[in-house]
C-alpha atoms as a PDB file:
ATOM      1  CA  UNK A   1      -3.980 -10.967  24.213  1.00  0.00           C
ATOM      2  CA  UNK A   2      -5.493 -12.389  21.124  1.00  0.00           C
ATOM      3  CA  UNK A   3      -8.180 -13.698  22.556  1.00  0.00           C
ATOM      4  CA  UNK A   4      -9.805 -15.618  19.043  1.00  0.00           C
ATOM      5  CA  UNK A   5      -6.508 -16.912  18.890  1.00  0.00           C
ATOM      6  CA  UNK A   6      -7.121 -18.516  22.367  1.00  0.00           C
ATOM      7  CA  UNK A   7      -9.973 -20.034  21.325  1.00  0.00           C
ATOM      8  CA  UNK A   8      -8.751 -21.701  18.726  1.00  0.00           C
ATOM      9  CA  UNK A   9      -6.152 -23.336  20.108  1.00  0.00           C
ATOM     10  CA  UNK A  10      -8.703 -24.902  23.300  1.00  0.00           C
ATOM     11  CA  UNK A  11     -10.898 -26.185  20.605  1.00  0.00           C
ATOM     12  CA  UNK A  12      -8.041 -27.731  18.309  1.00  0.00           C
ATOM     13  CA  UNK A  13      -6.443 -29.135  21.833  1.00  0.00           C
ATOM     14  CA  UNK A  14      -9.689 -30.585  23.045  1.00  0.00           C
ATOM     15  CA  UNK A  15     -12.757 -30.277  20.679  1.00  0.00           C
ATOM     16  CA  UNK A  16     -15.008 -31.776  23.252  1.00  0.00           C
ATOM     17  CA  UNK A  17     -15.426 -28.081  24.743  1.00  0.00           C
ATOM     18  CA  UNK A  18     -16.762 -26.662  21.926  1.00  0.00           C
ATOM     19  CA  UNK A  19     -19.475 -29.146  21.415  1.00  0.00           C
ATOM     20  CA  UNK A  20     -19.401 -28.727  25.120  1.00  0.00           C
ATOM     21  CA  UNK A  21     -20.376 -24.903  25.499  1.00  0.00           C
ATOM     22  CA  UNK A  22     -22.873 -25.485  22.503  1.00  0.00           C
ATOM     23  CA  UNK A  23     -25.451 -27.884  23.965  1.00  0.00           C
ATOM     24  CA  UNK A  24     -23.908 -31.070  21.907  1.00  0.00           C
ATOM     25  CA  UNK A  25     -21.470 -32.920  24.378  1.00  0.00           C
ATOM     26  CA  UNK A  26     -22.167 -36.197  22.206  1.00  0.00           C
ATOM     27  CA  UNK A  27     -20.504 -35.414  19.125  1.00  0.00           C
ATOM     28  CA  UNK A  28     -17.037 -36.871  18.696  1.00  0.00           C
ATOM     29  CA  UNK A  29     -14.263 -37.856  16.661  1.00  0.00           C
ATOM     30  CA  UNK A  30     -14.144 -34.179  14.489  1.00  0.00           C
ATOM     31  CA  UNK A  31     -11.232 -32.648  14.015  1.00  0.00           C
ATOM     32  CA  UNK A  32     -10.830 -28.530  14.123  1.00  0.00           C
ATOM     33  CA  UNK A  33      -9.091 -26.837  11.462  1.00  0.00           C
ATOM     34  CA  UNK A  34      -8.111 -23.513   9.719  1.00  0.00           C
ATOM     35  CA  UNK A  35      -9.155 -23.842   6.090  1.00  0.00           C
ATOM     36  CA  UNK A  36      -7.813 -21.967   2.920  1.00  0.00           C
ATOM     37  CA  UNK A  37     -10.770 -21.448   0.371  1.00  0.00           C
ATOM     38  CA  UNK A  38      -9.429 -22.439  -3.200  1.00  0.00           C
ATOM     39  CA  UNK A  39      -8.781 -19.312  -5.511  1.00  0.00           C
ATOM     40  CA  UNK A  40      -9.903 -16.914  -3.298  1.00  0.00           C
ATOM     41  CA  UNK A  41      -8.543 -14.543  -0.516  1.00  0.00           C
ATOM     42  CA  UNK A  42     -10.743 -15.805   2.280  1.00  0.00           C
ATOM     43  CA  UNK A  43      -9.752 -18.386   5.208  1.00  0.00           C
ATOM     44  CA  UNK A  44     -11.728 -19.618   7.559  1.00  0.00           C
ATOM     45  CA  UNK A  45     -10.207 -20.071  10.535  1.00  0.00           C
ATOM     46  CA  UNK A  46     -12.415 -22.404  12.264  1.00  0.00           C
ATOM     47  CA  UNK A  47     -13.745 -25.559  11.012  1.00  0.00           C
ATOM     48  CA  UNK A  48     -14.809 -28.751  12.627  1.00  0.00           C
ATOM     49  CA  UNK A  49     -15.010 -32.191  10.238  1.00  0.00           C
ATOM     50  CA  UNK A  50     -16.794 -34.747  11.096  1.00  0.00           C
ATOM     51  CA  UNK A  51     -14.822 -38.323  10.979  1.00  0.00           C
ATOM     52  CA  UNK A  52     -14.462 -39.676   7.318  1.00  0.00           C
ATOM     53  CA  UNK A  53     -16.112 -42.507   8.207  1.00  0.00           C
ATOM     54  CA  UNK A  54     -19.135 -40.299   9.140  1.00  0.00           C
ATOM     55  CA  UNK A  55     -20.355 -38.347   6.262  1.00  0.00           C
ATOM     56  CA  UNK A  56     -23.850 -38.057   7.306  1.00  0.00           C
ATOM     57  CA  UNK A  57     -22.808 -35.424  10.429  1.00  0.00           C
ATOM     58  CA  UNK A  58     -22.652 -31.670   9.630  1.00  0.00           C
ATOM     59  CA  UNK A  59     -19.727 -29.745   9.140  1.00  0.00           C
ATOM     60  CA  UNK A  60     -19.558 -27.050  12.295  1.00  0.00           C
ATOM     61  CA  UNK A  61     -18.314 -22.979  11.201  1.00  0.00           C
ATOM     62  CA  UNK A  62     -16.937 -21.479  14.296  1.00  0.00           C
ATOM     63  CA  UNK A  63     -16.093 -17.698  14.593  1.00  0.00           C
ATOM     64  CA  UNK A  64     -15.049 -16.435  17.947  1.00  0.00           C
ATOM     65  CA  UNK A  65     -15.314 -12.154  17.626  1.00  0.00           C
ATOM     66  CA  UNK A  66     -14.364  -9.845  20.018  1.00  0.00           C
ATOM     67  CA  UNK A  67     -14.225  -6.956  18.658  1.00  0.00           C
ATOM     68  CA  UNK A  68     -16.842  -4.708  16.797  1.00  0.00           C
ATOM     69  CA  UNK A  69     -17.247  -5.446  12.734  1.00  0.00           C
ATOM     70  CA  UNK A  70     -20.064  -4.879  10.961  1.00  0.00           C
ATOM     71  CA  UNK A  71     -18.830  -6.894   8.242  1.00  0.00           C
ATOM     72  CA  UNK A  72     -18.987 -10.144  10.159  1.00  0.00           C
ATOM     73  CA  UNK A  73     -21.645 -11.920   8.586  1.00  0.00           C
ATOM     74  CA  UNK A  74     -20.851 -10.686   4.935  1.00  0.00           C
ATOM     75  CA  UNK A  75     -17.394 -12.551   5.451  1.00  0.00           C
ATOM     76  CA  UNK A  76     -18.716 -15.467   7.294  1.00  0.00           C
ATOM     77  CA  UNK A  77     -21.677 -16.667   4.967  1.00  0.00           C
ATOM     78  CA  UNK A  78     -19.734 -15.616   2.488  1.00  0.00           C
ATOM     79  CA  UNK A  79     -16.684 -17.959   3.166  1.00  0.00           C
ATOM     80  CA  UNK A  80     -19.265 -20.325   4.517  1.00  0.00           C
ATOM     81  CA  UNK A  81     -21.153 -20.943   0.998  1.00  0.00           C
ATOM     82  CA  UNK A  82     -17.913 -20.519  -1.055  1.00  0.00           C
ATOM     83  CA  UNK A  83     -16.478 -23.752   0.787  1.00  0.00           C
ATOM     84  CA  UNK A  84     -19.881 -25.614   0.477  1.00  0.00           C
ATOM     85  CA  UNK A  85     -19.577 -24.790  -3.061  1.00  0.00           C
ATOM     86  CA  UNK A  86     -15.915 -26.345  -3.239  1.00  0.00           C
ATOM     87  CA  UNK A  87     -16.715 -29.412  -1.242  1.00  0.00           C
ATOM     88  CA  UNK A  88     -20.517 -30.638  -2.740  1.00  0.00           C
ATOM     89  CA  UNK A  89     -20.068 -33.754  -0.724  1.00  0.00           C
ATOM     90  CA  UNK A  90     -21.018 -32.210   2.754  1.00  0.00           C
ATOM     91  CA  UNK A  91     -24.630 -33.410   3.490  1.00  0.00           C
ATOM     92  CA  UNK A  92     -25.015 -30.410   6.777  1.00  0.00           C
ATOM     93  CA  UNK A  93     -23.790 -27.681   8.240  1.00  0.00           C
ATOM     94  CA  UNK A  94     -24.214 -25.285  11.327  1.00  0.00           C
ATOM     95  CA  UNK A  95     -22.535 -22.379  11.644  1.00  0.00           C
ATOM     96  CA  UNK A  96     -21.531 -21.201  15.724  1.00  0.00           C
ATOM     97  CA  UNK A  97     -20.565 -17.261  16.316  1.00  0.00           C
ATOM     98  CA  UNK A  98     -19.254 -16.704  19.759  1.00  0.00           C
ATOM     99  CA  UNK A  99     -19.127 -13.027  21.214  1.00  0.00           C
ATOM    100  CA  UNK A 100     -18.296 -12.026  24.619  1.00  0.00           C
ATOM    101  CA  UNK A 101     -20.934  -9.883  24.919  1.00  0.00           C
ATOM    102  CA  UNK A 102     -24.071  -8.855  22.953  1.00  0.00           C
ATOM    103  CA  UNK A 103     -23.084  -5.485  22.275  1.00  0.00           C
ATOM    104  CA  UNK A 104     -20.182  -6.442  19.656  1.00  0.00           C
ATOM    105  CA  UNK A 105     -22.932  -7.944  17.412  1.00  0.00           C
ATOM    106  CA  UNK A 106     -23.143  -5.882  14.139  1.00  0.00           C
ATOM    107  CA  UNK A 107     -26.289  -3.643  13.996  1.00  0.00           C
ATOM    108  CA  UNK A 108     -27.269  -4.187  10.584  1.00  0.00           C
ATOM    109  CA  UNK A 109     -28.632  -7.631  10.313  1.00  0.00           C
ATOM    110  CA  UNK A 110     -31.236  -7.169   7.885  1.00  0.00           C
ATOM    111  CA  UNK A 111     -29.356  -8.826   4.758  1.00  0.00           C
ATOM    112  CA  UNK A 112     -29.036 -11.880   6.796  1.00  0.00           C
ATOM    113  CA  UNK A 113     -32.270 -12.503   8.978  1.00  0.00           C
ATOM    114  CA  UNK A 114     -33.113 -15.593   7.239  1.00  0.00           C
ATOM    115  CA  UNK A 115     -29.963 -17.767   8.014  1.00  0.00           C
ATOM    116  CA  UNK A 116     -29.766 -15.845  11.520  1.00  0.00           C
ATOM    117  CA  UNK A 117     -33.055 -17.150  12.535  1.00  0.00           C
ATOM    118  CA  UNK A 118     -32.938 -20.454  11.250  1.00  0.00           C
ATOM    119  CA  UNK A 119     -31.484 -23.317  13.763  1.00  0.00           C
ATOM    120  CA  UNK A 120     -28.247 -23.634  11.647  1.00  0.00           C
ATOM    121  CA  UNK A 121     -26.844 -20.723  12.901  1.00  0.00           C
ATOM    122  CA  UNK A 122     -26.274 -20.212  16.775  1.00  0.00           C
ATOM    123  CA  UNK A 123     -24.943 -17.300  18.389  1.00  0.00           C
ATOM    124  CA  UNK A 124     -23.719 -17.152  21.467  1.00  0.00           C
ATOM    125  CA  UNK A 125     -22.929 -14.616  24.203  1.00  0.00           C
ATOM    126  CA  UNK A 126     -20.519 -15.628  26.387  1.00  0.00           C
ATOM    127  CA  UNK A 127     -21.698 -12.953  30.123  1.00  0.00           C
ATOM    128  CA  UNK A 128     -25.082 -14.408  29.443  1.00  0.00           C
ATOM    129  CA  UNK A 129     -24.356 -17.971  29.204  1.00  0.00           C
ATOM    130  CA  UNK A 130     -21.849 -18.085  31.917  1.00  0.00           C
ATOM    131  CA  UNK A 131     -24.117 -16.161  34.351  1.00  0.00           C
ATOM    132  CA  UNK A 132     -26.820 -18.244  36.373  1.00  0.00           C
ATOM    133  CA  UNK A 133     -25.309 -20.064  39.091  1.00  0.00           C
ATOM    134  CA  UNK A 134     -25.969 -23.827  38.618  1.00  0.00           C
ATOM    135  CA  UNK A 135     -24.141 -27.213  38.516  1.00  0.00           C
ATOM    136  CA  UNK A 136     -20.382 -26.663  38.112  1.00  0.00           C
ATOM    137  CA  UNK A 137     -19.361 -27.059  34.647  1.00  0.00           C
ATOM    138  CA  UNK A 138     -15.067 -26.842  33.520  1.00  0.00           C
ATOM    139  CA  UNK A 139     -16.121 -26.383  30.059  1.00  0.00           C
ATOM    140  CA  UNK A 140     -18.118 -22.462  31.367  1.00  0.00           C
ATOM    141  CA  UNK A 141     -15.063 -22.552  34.320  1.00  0.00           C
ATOM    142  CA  UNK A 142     -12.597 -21.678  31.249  1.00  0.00           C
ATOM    143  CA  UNK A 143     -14.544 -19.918  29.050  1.00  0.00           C
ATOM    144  CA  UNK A 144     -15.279 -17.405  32.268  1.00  0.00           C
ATOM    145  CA  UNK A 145     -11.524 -17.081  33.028  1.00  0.00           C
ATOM    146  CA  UNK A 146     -10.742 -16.024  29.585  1.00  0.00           C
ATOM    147  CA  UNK A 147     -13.512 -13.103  29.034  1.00  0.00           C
ATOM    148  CA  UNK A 148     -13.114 -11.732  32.839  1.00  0.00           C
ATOM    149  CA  UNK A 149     -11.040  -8.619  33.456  1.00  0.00           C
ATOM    150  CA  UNK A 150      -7.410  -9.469  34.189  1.00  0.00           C
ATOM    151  CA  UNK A 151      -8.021  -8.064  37.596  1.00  0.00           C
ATOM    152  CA  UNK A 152     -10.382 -10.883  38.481  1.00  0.00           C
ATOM    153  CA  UNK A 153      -8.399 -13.527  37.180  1.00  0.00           C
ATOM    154  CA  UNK A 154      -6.245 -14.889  39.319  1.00  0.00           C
ATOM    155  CA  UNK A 155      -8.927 -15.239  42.041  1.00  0.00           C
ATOM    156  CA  UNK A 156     -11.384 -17.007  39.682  1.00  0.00           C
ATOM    157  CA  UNK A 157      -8.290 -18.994  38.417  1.00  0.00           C
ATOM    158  CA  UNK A 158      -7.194 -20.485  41.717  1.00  0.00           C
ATOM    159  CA  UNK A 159     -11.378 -21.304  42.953  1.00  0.00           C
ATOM    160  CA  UNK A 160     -11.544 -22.723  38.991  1.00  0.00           C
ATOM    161  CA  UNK A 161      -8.512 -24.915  40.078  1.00  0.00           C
ATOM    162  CA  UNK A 162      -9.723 -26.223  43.080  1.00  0.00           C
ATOM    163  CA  UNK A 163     -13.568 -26.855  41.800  1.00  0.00           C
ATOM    164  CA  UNK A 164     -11.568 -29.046  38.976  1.00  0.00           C
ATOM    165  CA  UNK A 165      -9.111 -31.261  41.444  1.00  0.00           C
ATOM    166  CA  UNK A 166     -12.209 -31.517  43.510  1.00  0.00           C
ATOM    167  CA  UNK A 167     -14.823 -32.985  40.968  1.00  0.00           C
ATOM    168  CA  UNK A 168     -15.084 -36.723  40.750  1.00  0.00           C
ATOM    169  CA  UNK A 169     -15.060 -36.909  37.462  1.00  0.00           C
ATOM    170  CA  UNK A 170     -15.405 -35.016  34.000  1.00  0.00           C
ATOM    171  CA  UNK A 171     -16.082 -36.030  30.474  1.00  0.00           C
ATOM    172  CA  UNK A 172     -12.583 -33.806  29.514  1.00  0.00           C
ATOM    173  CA  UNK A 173      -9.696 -35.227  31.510  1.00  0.00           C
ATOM    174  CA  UNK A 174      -8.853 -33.109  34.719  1.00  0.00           C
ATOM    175  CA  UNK A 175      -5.091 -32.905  33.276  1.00  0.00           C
ATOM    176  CA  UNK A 176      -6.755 -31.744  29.811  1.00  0.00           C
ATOM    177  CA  UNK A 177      -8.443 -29.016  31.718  1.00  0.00           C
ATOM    178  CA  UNK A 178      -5.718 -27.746  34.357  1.00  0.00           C
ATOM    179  CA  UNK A 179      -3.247 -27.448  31.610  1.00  0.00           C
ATOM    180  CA  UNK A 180      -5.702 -24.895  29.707  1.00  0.00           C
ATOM    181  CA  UNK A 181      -6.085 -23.253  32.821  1.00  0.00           C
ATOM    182  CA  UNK A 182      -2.427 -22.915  33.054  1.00  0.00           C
ATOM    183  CA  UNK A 183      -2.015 -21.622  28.951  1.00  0.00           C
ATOM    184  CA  UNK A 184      -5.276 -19.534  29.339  1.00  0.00           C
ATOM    185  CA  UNK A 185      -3.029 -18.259  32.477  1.00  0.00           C
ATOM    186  CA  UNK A 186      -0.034 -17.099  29.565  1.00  0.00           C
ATOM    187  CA  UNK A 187      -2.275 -16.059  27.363  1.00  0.00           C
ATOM    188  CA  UNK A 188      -3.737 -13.213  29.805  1.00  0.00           C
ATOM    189  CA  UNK A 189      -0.235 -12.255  30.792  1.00  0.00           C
ATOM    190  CA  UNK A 190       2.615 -12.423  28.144  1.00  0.00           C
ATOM    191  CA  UNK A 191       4.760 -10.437  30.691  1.00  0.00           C
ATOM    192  CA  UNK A 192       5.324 -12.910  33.012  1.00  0.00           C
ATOM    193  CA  UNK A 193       7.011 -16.067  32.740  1.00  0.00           C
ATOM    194  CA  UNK A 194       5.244 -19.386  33.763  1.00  0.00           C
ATOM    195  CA  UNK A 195       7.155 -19.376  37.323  1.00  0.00           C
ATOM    196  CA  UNK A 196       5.509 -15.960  38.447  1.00  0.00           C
ATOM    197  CA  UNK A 197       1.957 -16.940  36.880  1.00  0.00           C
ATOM    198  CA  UNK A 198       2.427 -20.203  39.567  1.00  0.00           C
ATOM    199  CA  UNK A 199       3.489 -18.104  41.823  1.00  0.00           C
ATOM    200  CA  UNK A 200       0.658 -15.376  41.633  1.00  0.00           C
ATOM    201  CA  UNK A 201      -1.816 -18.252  41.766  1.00  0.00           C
ATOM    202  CA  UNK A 202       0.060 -20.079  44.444  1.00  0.00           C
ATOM    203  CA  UNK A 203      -0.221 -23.186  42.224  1.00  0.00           C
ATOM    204  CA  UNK A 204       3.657 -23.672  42.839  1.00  0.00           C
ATOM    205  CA  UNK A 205       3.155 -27.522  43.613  1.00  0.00           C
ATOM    206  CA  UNK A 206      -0.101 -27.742  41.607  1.00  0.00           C
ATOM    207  CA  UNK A 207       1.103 -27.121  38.068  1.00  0.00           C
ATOM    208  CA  UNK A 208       4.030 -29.328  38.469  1.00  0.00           C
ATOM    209  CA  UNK A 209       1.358 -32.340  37.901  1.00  0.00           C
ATOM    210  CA  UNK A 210      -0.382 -31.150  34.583  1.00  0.00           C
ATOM    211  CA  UNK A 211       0.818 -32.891  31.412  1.00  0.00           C
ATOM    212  CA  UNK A 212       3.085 -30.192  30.124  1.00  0.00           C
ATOM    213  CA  UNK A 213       5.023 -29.714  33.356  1.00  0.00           C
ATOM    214  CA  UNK A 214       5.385 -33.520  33.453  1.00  0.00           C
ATOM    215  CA  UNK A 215       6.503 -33.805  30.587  1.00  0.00           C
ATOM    216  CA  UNK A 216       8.701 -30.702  30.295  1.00  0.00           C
ATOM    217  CA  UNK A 217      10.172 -31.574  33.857  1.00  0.00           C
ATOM    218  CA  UNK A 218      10.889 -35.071  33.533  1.00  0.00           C
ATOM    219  CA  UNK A 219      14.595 -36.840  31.949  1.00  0.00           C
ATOM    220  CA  UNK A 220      16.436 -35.053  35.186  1.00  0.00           C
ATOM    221  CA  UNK A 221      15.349 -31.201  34.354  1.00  0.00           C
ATOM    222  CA  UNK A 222      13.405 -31.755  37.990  1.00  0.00           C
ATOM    223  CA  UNK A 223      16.855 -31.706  39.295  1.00  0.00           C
ATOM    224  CA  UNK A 224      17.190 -28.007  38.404  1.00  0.00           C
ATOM    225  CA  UNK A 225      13.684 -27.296  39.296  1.00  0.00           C
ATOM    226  CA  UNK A 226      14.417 -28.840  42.985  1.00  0.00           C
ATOM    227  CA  UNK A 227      17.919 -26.638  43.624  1.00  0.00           C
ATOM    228  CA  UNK A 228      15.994 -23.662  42.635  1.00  0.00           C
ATOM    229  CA  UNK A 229      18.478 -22.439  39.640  1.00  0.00           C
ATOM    230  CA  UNK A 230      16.217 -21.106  37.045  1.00  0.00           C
ATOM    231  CA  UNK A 231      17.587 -21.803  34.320  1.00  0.00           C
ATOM    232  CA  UNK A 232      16.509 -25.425  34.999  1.00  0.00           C
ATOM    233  CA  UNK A 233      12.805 -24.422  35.248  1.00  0.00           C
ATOM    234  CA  UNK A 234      13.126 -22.581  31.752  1.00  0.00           C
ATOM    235  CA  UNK A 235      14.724 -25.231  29.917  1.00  0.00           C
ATOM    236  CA  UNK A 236      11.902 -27.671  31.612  1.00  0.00           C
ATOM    237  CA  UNK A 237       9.487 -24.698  30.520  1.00  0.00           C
ATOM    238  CA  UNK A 238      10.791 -25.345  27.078  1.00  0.00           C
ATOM    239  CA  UNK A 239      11.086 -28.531  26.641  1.00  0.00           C
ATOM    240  CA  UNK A 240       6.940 -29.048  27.332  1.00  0.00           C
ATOM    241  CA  UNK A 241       6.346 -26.349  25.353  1.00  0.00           C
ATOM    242  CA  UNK A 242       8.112 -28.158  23.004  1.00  0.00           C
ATOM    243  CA  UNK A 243       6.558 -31.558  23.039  1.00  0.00           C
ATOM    244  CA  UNK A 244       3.260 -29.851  23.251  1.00  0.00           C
ATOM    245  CA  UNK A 245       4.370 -27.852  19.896  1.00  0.00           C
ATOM    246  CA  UNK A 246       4.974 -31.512  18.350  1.00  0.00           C
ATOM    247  CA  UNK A 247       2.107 -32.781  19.122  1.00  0.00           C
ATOM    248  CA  UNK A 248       0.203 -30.399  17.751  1.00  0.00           C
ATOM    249  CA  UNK A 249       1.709 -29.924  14.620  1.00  0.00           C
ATOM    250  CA  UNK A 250       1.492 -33.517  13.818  1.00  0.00           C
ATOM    251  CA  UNK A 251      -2.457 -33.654  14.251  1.00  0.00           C
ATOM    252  CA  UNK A 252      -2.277 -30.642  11.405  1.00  0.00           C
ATOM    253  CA  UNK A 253       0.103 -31.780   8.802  1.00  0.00           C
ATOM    254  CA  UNK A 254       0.714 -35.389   9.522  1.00  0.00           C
ATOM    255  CA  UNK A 255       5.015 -36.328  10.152  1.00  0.00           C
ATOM    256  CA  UNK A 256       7.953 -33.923  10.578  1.00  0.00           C
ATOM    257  CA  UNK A 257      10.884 -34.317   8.416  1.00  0.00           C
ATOM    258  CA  UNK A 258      13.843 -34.907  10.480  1.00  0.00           C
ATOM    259  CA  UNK A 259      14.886 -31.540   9.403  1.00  0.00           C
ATOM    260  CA  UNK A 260      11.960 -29.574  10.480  1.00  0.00           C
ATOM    261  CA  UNK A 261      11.724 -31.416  13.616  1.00  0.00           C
ATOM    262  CA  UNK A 262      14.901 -30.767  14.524  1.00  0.00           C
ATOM    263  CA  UNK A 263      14.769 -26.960  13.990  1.00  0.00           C
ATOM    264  CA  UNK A 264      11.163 -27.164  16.325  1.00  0.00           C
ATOM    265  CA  UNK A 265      13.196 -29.192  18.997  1.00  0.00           C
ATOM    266  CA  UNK A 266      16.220 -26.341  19.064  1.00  0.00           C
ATOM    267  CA  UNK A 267      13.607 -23.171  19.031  1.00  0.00           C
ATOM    268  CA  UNK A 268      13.163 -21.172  22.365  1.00  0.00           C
ATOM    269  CA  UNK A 269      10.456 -20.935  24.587  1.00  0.00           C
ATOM    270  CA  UNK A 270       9.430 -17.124  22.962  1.00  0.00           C
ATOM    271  CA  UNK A 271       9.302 -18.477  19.486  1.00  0.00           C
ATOM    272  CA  UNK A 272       7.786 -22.161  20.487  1.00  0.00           C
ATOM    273  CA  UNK A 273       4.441 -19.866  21.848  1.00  0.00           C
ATOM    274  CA  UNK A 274       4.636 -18.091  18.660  1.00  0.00           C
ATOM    275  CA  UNK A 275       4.816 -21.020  17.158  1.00  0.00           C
ATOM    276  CA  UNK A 276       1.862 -22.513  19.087  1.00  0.00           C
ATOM    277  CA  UNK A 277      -0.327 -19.637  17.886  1.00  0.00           C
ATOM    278  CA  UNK A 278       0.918 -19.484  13.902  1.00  0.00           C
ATOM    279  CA  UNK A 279       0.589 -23.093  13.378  1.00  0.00           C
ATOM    280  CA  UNK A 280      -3.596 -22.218  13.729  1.00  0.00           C
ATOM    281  CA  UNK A 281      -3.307 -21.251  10.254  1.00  0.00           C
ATOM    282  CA  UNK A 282      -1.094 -24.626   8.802  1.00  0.00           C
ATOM    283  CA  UNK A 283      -2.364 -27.461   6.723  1.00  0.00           C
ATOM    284  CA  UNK A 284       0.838 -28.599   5.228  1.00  0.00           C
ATOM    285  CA  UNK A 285       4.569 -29.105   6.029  1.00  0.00           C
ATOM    286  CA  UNK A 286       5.576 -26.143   3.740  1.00  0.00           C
ATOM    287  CA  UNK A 287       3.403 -23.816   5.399  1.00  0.00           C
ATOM    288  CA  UNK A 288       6.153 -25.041   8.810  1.00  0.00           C
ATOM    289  CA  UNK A 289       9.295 -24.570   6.571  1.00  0.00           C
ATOM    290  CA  UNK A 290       8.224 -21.152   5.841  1.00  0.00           C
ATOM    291  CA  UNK A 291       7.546 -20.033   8.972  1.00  0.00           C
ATOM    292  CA  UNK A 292      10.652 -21.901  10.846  1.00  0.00           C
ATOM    293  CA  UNK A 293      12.538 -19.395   7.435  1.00  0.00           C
ATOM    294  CA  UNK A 294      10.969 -16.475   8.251  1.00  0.00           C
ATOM    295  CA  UNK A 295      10.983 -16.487  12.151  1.00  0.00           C
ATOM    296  CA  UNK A 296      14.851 -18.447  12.346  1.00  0.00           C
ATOM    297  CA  UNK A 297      18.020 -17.178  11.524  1.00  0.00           C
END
């Protein structure tokens, strides 16, 4: 599973968690992006913009590692400063480094003590955050279910489930966080298909109410889901995947041409999720045609 990956696509689909998980729930409005660095080789693949119509708020770095590099911070400051230096208009910034555990931080720090002690740069680890027992929070819910051991998952996915249909109310929509459940649930295992990850959960009747079911489901493919023929739940399968796919890739590069959107709407469910995790990296329609050329016959 590529876990960063995962990440990513939570905080583009609902950037509320990540201000969220860092102490800041009342930021809003910025959008998360993967941004090229001009005439250079680096890209950073997490950045949160504040509104355009508020300059004054800092510009958040995220980096979500998992596994061991000692180069980390040479890369990150180093992409970090080169896009201040392109973009002199920024008036802040903070930079966030999420690791699941403390162990995967490099060793040799000493280059960088300065920024790592200031208040501009937070890091966080995720067993230590998400292990005193308090007040119930979705936002730590999620981030648990996606560093546990795939052992422990489905157990901690189906009390995560309940504790979510159960609270009142949430600042993130219960749909918003039921359907990350659910893609958190395909991220952890690719093997299975969507109808097996229900059924392993025993969310059977559950899932069929979060936004991608209802909207994969819906314009008679419940019909097939109701006689049991499964071809009917893949199609429906695709066909939220697909809207979901849509959706997304108009919040990075703005309209479709009718000719893009039409190959989207006719790819399968395998290469709409491999969409879903390439389009991290678009910030223009081209960047689309080339990968509907490279990945279509």
């Amino acid at each position: 599973m590529k876990t960063d990956s995962l990440f990513y696509r939570i905080f583009q689909s609902v950037p509320e968690i990540f201000f969220e998980l860092i102490g800041q729930p009342d930021r809003s409005g910025y959008d998360f992006r993967s941004i090229e660095v001009k005439q250079t080789a680096f890209r950073i693949d997490g950045v949160f913009l504040p509104p355009e119509d508020a300059v004054s708020q800092p510009v958040f770095f995220v980096e979500v590692q998992f596994q061991k590099d000692e180069l980390l911070y040479h890369r990150l400051f180093g992409e970090l400063f080169m896009f201040l230096a392109q973009n002199p208009h920024i008036s802040g910034w903070y930079a966030v480094v999420i690791f699941p555990r403390r162990s995967l931080e490099p060793e040799e720090t000493k280059l960088y003590e300065p920024l790592l002690s200031s208040p501009q740069v937070q890091r966080f680890y995720l067993n230590e955050l998400l292990s005193p027992i308090g007040e119930f929070s979705p936002t730590k819910g999620l981030m648990e279910l996606i560093v546990k051991p795939d052992k422990q998952v489905p157990q901690l996915a189906r009390t995560l489930w309940q504790q979510v249909n159960q609270t009142e109310a949430t600042k993130i929509p219960k749909e918003t966080i039921l359907e990350l459940i659910e893609t958190t649930m395909v991220y952890k295992f690719p093997q299975l298909s969507r109808k097996e990850i229900a059924a392993m959960l025993g969310l059977a009747e559950s899932v069929k109410h979060t936004r991608v079911y209802q909207e994969g489901l819906q314009e008679g493919r419940v019909e097939g889901l109701q006689e049991g023929r499964v071809e009917g739940l893949q199609e429906g399968l695709r066909q939220g995947e697909q809207k979901l796919i849509i959706k997304q890739l108009l919040h990075r590069v703005g309209s479709l041409p009718p000719v893009q959107k039409s190959q989207v709407e006719a790819l399968s469910l395998q290469q709409l999720e491999a969409l879903g995790e390439a389009l991290l990296d678009f910030d223009q329609v081209a960047d689309l045609i080339l990968w509907l050329e490279t990945n279509t016959v």
